[in-house]
Protein backbone atom coordinates (compact mmCIF):
# COMPACT_ATOMS: atom_id res chain seq x y z
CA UNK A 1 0.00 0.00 0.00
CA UNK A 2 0.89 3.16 -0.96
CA UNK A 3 0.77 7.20 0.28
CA UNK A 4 -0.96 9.61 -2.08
CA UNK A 5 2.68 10.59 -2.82
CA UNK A 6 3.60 7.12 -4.00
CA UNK A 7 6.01 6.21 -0.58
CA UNK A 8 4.89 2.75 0.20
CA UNK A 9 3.34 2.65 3.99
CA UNK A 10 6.72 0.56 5.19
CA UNK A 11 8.60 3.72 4.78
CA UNK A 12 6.76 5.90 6.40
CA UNK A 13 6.70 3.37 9.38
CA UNK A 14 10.35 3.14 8.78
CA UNK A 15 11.32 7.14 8.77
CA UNK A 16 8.68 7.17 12.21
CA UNK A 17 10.42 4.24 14.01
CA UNK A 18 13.47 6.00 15.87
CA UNK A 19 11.31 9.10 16.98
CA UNK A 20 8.58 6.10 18.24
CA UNK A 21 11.44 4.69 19.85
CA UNK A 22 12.96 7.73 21.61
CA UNK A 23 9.57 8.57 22.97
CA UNK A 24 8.51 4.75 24.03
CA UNK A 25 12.01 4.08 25.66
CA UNK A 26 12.55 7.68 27.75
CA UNK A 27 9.15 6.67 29.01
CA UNK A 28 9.94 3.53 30.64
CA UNK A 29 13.78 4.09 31.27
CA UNK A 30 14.82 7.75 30.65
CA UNK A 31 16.54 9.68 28.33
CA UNK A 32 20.33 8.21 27.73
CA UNK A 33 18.56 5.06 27.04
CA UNK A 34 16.18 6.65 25.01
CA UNK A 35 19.08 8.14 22.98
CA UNK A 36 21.25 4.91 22.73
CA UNK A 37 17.86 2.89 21.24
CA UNK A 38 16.75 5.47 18.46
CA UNK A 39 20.74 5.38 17.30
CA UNK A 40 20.60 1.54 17.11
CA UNK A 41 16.61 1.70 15.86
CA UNK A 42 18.03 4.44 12.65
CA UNK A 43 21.16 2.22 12.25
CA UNK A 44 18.51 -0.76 11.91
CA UNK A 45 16.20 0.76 9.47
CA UNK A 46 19.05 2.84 7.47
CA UNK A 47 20.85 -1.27 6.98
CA UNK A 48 17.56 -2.57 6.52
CA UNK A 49 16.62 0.36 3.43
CA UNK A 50 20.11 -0.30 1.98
CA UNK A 51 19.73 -4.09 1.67
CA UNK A 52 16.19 -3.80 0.35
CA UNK A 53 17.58 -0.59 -1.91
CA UNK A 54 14.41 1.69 -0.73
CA UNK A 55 14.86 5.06 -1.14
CA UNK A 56 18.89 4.97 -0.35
CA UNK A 57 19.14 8.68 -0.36
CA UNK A 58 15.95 9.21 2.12
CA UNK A 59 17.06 6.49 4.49
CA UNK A 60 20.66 7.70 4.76
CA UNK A 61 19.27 11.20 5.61
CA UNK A 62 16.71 9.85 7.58
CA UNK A 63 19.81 7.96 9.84
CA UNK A 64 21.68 10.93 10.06
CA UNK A 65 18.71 13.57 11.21
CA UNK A 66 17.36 10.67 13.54
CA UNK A 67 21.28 10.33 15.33
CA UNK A 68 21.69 14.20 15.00
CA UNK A 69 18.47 14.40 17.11
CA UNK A 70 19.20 11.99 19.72
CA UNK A 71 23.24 13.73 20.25
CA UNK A 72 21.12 17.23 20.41
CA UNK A 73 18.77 15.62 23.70
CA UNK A 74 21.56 14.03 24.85
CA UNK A 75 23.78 17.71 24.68
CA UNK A 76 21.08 19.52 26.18
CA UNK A 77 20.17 17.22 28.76
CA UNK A 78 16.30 17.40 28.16
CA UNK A 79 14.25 15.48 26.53
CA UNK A 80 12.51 17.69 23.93
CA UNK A 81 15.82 18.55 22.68
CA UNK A 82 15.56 16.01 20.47
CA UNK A 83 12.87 17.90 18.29
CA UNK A 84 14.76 21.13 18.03
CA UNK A 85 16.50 20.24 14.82
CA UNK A 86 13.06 18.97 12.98
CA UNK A 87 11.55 22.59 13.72
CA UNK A 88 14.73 24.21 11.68
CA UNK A 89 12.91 22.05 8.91
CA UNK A 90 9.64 23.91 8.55
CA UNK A 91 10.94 27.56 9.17
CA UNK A 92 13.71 26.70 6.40
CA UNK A 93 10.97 25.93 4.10
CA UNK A 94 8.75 29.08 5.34
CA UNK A 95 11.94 31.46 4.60
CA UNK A 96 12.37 29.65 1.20
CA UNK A 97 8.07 30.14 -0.40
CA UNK A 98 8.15 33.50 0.98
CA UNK A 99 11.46 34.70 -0.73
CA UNK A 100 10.86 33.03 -3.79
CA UNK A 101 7.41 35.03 -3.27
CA UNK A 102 9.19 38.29 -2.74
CA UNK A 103 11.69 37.57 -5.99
CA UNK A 104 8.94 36.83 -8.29
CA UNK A 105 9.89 32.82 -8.67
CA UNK A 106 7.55 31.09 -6.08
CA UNK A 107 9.31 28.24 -5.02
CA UNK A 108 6.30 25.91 -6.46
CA UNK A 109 6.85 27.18 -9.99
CA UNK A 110 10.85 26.50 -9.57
CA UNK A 111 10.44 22.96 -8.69
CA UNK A 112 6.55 21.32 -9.49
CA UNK A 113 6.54 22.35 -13.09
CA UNK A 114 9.77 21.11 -14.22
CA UNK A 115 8.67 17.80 -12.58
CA UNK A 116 5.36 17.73 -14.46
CA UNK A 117 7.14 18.79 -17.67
CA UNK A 118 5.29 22.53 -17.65
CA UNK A 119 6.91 25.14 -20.30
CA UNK A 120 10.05 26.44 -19.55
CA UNK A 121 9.03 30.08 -19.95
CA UNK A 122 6.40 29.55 -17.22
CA UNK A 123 6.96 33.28 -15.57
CA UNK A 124 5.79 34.91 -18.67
CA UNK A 125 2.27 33.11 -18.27
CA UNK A 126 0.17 35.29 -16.21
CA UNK A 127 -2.04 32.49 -15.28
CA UNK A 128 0.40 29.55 -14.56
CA UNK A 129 2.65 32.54 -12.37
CA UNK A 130 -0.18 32.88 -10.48
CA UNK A 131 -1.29 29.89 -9.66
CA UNK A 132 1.68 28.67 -8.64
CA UNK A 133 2.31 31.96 -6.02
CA UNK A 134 -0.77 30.53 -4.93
CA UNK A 135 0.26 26.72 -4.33
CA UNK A 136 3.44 28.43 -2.69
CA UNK A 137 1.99 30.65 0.07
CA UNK A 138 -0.62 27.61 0.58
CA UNK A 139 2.72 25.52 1.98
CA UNK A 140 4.40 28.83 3.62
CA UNK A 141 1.25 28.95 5.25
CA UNK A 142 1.02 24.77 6.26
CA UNK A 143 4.60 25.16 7.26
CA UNK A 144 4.18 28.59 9.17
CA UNK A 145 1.77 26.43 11.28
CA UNK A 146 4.11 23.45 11.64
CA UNK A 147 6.41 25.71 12.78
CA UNK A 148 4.00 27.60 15.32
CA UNK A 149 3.05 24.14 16.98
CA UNK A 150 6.19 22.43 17.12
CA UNK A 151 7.37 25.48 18.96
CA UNK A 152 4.84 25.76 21.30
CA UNK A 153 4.75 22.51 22.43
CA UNK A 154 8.33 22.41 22.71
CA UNK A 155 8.10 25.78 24.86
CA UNK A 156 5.19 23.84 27.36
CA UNK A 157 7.72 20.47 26.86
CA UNK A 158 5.02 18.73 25.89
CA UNK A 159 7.25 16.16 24.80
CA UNK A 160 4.85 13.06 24.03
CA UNK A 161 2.70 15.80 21.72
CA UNK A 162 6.03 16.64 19.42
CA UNK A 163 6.63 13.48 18.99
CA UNK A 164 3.24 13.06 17.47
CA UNK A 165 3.43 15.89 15.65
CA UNK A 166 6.56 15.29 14.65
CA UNK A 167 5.59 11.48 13.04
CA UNK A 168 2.57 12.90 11.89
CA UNK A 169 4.52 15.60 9.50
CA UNK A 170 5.91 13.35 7.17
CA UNK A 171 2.47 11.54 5.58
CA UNK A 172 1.12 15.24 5.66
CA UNK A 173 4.21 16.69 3.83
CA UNK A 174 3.97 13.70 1.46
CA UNK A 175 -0.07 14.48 1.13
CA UNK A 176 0.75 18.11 0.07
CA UNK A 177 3.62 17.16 -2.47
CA UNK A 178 1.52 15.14 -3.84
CA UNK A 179 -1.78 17.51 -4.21
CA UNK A 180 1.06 20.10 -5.53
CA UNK A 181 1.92 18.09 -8.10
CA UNK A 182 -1.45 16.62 -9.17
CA UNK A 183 -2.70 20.49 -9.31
CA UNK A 184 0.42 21.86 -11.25
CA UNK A 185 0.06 18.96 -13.72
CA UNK A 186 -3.63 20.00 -14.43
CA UNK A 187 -2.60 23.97 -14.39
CA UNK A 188 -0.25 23.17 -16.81
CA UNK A 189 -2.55 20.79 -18.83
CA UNK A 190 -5.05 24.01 -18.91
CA UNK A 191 -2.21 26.42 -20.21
CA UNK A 192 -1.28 24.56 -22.81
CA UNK A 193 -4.81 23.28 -24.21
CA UNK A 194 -5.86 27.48 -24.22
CA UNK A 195 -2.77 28.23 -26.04
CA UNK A 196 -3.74 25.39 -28.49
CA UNK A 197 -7.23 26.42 -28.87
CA UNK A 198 -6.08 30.30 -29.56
CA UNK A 199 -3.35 29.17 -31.79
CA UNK A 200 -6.31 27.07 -33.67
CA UNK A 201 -8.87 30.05 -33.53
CA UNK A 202 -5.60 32.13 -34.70
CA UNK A 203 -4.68 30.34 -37.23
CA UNK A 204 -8.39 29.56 -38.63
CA UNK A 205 -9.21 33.67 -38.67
CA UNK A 206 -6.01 34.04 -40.70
């Protein structure tokens, strides 16, 4: 089974296990154990992606962000430490929409229709520019709220929420990708099909 994005439900469980584990094992034994089981848990799955050659790129990223978590709690000596480098995540993608916003290339344009094959000259096109501002301020503003969240309940160490939140972000992210794509595809299917039909009306008035 599958996410609307195409990631097969094993890796989501997969990229979810070592937070699951941090927040299971400081539960029942405390934190240095908690740290020590999501490095061996992300070892685990990263040796367990590379045999089954799943996403090799995700799941070596994946290793690293889940062991740069668990050093940060242990540094800090608290427990929700371990979610402060997953909120640089969401207000690194809120900087990014709303520069590309203020430069005139919205971030969605830059990277959604190159992937759906849109024209190359998509700026120029009032319509498809607009659109995709649109689609880009929509995930400035999902992030924005990611952001606002994770840092609240980090502030009120509501460490058992983050966690949730924090397994709960990467099916969502995945969710709007995938809606970005599937609505850029169809913008651009639109463009081109009125460009056709005015090049055809053109062409039959001449």
């Amino acid at each position: 089974m599958r996410t609307p994005s195409g990631t097969s439900i094993t890796a989501v469980v997969a990229a979810a296990a070592p937070t699951l584990v941090f927040l299971c094992v400081n539960q029942v034994s405390g934190m240095l154990p908690a740290v020590a089981a999501t490095t061996v848990t992300a070892l685990l799955v990263l040796a367990w992606r590379l045999r089954a050659r799943q996403q090799v790129r995700d799941a070596v990223v994946g290793a690293l962000l889940a062991t740069a978590c668990a050093a940060v709690a242990a540094g800090t000596g608290q427990t929700r430490g371990f979610f402060l480098l997953p909120m640089l995540l969401p207000a690194l993608a809120t900087a990014a929409c709303l520069l590309s916003l203020v430069a005139g290339r919205p971030l969605a344009g830059l990277v959604a229709n190159r992937i759906v094959g849109g024209p190359p000259q998509w700026r120029s096109h009032r319509r498809l520019h607009r659109f995709y501002a649109v689609i880009t301020m929509l995930i400035s503003l999902v992030s924005l709220a990611s952001l606002a969240a994770q840092v609240w309940l980090y502030r009120w160490g509501e460490v058992a929420w983050l966690g949730l939140l924090h397994v709960l972000m990467g099916p969502i992210w995945a969710a709007v990708t995938a809606l970005s794509i599937v609505l850029s595809r169809r913008a651009v299917t639109r463009e081109q099909t009125a460009a056709q039909r005015a090049a055809w009306v053109g062409g039959t008035d001449g």
